[in-house]
PDB file of N, CA and C in Angstrom:
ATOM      1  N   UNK A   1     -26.519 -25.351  -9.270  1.00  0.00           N
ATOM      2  CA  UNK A   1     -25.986 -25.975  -8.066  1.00  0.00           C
ATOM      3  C   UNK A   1     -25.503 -24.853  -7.136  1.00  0.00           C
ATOM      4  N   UNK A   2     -25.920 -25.216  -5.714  1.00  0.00           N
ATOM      5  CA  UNK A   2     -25.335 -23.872  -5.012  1.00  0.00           C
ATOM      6  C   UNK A   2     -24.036 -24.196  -4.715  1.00  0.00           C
ATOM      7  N   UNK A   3     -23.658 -22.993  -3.778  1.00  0.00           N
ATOM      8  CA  UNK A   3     -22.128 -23.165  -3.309  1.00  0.00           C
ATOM      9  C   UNK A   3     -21.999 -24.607  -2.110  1.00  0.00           C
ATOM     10  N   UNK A   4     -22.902 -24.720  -1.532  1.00  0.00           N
ATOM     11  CA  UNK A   4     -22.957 -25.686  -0.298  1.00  0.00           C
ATOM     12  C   UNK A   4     -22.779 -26.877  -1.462  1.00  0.00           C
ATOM     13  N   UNK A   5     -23.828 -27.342  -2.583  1.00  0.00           N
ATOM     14  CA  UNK A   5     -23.388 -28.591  -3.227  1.00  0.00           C
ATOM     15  C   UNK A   5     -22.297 -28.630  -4.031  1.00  0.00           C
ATOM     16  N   UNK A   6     -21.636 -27.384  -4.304  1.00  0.00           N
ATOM     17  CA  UNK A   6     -20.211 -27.393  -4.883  1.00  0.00           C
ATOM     18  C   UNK A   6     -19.191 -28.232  -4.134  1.00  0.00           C
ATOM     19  N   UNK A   7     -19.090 -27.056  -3.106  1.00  0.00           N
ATOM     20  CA  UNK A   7     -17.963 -28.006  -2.039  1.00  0.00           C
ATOM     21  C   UNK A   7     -17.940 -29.356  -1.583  1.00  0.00           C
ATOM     22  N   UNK A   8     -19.536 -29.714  -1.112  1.00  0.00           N
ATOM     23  CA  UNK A   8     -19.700 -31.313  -1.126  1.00  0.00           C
ATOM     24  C   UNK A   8     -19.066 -31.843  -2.320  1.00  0.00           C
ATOM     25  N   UNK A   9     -19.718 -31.838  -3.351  1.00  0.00           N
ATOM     26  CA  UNK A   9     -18.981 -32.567  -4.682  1.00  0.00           C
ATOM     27  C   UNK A   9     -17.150 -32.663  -4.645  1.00  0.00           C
ATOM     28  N   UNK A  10     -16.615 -30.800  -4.552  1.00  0.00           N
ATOM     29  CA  UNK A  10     -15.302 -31.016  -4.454  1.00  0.00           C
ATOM     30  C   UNK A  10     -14.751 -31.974  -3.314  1.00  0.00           C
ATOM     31  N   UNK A  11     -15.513 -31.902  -2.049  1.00  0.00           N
ATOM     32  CA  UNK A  11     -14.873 -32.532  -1.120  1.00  0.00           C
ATOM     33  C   UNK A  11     -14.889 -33.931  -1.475  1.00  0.00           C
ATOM     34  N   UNK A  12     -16.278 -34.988  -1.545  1.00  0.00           N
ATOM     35  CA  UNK A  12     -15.791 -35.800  -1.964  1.00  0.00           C
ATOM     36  C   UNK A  12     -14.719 -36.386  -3.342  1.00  0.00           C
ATOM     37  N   UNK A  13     -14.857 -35.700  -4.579  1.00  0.00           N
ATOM     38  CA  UNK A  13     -13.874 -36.128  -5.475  1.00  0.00           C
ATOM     39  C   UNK A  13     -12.339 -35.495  -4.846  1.00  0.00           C
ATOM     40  N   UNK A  14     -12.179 -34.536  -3.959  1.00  0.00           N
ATOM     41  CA  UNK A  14     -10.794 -34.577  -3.348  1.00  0.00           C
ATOM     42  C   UNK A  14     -10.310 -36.100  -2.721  1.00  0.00           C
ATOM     43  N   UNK A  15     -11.514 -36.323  -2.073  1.00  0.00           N
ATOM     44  CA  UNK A  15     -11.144 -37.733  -1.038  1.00  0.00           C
ATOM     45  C   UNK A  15     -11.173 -38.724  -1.753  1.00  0.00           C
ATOM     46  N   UNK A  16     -11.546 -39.190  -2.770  1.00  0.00           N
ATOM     47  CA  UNK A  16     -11.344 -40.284  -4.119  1.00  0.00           C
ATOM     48  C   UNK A  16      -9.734 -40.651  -4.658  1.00  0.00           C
ATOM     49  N   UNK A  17      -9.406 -38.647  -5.382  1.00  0.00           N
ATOM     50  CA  UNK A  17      -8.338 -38.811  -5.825  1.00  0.00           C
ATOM     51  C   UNK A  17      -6.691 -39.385  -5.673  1.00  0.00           C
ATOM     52  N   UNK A  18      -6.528 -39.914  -6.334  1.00  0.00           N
ATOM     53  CA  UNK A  18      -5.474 -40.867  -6.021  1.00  0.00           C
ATOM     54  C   UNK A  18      -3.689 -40.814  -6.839  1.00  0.00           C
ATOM     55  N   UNK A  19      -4.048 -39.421  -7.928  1.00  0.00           N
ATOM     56  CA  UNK A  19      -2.948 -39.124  -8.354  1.00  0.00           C
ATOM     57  C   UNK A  19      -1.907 -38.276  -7.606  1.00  0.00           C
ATOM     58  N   UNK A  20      -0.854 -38.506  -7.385  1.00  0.00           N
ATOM     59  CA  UNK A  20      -0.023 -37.283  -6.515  1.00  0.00           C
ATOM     60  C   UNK A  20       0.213 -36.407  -7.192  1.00  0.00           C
ATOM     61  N   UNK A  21      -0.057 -35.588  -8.438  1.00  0.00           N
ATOM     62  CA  UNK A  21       0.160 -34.679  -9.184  1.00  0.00           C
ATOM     63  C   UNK A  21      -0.767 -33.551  -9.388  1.00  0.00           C
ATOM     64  N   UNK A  22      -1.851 -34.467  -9.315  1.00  0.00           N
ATOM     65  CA  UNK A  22      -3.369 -33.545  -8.474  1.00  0.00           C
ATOM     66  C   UNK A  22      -3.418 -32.905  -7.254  1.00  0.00           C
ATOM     67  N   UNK A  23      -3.052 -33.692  -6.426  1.00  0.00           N
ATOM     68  CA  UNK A  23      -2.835 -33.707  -4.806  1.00  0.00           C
ATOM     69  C   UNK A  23      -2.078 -32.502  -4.848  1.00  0.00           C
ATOM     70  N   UNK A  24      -0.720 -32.764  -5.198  1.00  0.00           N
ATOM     71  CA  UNK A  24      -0.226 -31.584  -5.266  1.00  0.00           C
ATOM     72  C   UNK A  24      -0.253 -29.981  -5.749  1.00  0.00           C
ATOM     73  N   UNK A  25      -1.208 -30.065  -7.146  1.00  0.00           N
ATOM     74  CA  UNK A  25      -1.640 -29.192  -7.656  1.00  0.00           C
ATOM     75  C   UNK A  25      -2.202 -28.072  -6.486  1.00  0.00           C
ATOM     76  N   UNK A  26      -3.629 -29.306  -5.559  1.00  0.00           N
ATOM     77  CA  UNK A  26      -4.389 -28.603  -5.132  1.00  0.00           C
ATOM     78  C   UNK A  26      -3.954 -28.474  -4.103  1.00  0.00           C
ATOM     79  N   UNK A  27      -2.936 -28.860  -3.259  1.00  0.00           N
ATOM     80  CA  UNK A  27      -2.140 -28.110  -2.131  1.00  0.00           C
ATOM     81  C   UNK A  27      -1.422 -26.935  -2.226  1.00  0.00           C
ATOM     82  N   UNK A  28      -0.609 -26.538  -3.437  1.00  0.00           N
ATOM     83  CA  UNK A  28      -0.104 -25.449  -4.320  1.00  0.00           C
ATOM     84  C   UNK A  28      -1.190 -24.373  -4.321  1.00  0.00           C
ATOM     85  N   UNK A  29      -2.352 -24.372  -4.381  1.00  0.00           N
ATOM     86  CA  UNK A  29      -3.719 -24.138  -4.665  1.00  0.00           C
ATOM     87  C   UNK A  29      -4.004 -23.225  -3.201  1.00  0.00           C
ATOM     88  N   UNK A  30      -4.025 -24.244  -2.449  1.00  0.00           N
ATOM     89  CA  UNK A  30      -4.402 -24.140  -1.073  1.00  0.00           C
ATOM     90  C   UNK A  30      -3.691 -22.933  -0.459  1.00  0.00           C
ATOM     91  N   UNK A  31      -1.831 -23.360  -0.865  1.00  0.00           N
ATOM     92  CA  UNK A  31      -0.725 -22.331  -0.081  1.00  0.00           C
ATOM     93  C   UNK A  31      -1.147 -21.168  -0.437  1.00  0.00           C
ATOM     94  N   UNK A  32      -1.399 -21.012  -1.860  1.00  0.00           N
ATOM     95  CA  UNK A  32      -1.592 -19.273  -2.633  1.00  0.00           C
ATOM     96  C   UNK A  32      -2.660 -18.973  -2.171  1.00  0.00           C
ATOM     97  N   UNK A  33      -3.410 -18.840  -1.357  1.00  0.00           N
ATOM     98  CA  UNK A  33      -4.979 -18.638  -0.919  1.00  0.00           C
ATOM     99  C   UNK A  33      -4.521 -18.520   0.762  1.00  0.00           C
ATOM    100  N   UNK A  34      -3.537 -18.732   1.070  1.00  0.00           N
ATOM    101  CA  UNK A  34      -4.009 -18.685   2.448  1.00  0.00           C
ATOM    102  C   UNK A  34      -4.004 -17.446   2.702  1.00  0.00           C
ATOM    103  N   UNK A  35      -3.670 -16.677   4.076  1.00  0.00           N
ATOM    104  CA  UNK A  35      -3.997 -15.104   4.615  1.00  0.00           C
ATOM    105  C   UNK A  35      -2.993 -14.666   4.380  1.00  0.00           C
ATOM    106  N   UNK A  36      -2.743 -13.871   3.861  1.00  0.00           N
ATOM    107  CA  UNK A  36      -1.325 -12.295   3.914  1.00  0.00           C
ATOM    108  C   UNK A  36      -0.641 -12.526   5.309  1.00  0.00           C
ATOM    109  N   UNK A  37      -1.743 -12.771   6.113  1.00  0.00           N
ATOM    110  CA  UNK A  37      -0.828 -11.891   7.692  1.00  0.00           C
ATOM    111  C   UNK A  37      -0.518 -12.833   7.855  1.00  0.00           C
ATOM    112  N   UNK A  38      -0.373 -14.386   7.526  1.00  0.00           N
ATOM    113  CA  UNK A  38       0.627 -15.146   8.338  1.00  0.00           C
ATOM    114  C   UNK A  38       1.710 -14.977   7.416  1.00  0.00           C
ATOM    115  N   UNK A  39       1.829 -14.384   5.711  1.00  0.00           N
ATOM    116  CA  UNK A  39       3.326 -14.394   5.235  1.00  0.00           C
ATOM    117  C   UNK A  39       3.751 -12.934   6.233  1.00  0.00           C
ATOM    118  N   UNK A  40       3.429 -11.949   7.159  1.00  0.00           N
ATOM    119  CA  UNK A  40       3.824 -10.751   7.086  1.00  0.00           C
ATOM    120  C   UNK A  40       4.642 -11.117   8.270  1.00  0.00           C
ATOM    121  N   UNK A  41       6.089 -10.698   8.388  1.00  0.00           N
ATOM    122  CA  UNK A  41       7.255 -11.046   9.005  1.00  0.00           C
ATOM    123  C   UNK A  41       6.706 -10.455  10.532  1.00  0.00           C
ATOM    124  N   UNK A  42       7.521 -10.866  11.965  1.00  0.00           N
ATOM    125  CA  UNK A  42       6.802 -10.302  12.740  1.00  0.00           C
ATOM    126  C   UNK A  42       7.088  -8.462  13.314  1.00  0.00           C
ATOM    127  N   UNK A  43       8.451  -8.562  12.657  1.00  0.00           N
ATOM    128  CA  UNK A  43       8.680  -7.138  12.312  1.00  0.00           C
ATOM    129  C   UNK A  43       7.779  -6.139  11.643  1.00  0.00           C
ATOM    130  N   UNK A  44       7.420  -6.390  10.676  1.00  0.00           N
ATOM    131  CA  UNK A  44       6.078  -6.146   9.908  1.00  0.00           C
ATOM    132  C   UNK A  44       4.859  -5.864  10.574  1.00  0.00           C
ATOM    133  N   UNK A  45       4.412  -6.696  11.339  1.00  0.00           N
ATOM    134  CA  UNK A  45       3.151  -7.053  12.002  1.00  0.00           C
ATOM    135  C   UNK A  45       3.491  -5.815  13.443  1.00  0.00           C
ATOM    136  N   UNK A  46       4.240  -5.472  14.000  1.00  0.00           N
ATOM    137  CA  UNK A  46       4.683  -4.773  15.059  1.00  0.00           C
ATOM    138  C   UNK A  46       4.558  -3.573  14.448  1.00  0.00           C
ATOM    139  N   UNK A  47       5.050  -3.305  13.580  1.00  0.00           N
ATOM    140  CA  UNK A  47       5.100  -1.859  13.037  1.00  0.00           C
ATOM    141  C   UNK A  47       3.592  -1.742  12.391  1.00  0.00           C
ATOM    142  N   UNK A  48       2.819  -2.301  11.975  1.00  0.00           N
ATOM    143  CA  UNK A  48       1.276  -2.613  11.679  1.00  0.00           C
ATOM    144  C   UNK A  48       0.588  -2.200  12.750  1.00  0.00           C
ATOM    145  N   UNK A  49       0.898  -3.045  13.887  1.00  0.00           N
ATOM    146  CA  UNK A  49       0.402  -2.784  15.265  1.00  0.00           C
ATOM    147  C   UNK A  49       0.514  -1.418  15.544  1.00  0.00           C
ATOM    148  N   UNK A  50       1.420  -0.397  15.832  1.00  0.00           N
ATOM    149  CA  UNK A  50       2.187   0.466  16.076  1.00  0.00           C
ATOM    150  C   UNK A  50       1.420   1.853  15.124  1.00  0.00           C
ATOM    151  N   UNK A  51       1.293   1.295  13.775  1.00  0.00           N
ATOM    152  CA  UNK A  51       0.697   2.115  13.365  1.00  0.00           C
ATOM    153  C   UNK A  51      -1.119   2.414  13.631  1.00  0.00           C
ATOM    154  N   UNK A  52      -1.669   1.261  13.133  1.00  0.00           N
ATOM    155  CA  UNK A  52      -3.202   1.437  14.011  1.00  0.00           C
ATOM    156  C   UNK A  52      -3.024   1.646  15.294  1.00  0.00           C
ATOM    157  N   UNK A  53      -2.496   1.939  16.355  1.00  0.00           N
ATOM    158  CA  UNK A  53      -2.435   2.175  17.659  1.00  0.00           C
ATOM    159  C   UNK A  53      -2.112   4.169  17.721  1.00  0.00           C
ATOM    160  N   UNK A  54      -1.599   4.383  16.959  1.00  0.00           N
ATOM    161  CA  UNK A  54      -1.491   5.824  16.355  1.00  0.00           C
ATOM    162  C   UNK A  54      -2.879   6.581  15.525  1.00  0.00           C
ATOM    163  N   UNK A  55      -3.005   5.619  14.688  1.00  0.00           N
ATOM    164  CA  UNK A  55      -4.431   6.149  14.318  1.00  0.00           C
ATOM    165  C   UNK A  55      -5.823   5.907  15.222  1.00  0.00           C
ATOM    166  N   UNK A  56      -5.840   5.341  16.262  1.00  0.00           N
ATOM    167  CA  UNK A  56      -6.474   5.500  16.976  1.00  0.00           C
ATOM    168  C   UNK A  56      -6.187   6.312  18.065  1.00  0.00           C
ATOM    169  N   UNK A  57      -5.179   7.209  18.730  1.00  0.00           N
ATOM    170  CA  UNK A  57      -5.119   8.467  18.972  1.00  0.00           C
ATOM    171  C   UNK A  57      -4.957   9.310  18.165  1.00  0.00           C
ATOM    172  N   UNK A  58      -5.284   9.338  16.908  1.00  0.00           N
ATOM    173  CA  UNK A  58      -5.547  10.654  16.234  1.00  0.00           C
ATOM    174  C   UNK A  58      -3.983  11.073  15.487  1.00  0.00           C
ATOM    175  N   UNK A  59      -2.729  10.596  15.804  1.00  0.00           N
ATOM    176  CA  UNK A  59      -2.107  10.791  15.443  1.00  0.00           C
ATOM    177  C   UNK A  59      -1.741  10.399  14.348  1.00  0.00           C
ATOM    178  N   UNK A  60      -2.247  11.245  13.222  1.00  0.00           N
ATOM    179  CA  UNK A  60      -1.742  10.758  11.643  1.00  0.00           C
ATOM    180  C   UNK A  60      -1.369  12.359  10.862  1.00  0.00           C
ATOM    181  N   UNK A  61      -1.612  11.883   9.759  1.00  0.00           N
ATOM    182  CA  UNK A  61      -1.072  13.247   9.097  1.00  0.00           C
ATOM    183  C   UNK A  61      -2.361  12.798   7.802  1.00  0.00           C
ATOM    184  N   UNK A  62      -2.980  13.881   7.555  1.00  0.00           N
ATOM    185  CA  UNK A  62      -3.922  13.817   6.453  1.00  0.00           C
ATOM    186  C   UNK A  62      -3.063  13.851   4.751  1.00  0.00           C
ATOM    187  N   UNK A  63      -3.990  13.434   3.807  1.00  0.00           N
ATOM    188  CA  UNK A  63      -3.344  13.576   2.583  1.00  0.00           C
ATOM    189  C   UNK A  63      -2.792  15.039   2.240  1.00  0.00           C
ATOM    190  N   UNK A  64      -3.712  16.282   2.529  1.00  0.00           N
ATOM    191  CA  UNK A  64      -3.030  17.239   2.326  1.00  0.00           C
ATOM    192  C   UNK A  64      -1.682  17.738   2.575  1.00  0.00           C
ATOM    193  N   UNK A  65      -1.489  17.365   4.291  1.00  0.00           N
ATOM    194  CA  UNK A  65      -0.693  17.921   5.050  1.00  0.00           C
ATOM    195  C   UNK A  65       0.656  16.945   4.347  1.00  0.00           C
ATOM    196  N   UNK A  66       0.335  15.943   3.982  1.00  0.00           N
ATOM    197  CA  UNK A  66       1.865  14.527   3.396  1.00  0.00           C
ATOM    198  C   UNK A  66       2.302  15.971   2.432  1.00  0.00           C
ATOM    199  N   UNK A  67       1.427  16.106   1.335  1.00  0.00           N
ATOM    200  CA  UNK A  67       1.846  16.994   0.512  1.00  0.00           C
ATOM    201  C   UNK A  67       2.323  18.280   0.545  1.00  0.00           C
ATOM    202  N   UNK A  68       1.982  18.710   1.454  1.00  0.00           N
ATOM    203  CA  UNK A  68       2.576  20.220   2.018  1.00  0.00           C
ATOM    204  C   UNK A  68       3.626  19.501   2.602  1.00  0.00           C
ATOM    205  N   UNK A  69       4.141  18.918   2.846  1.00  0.00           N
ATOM    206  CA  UNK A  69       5.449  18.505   3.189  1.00  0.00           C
ATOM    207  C   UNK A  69       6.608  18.080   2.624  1.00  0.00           C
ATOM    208  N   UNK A  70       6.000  17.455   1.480  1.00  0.00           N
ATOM    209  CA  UNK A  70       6.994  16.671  -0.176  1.00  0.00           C
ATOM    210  C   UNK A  70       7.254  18.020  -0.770  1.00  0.00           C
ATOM    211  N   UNK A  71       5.959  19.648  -0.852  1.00  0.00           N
ATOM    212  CA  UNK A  71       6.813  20.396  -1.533  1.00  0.00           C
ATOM    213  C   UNK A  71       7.746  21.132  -0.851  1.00  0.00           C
ATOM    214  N   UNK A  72       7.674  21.771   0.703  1.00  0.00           N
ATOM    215  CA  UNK A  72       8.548  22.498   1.116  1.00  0.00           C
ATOM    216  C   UNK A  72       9.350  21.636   1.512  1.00  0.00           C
ATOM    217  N   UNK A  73       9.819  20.091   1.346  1.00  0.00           N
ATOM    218  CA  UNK A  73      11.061  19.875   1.234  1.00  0.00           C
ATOM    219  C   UNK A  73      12.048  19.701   0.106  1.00  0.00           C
ATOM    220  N   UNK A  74      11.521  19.394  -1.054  1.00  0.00           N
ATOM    221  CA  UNK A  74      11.927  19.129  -2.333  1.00  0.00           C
ATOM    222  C   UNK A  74      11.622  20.756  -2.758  1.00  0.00           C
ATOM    223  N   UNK A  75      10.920  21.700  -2.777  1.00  0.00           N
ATOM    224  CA  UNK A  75      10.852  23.179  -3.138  1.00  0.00           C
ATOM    225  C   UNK A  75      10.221  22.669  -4.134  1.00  0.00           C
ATOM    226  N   UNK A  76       8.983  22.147  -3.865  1.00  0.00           N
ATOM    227  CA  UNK A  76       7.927  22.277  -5.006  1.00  0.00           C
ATOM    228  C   UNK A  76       6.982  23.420  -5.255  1.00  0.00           C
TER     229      UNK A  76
END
């Protein structure tokens, strides 16, 4: 069975079901699946912004250079 006759099948036995314990299951189901970025606070999302807006002028710091920095401050 492909994926297209999967979902048909689920969709109709969703629209059948008549227990609220199911219902609920698969709304529970639904919440854990939705996108990251609508749980990400909008504080979060600004500083997200902020940062890709930096890496697209070039302004980052490469993996090396992070590390040349952790030892001459800690005196590694």
């Amino acid at each position: 069975m492909n994926l297209e006759a999967r979902k048909i099948n689920l969709i109709n036995w969703i629209s059948s079901v008549q227990e609220e314990e199911i219902l609920a299951r698969i709304e529970t189901l639904q919440k854990e699946r939705s996108d990251w970025w609508d749980r990400v606070s909008s504080e979060d999302k600004k500083a997200i912004h902020e940062g890709l807006q930096q890496l697209d002028k070039g302004e980052y710091y490469t993996r090396s250079q992070i590390r040349d920095k952790i030892k001459e401050k800690y005196n590694l």
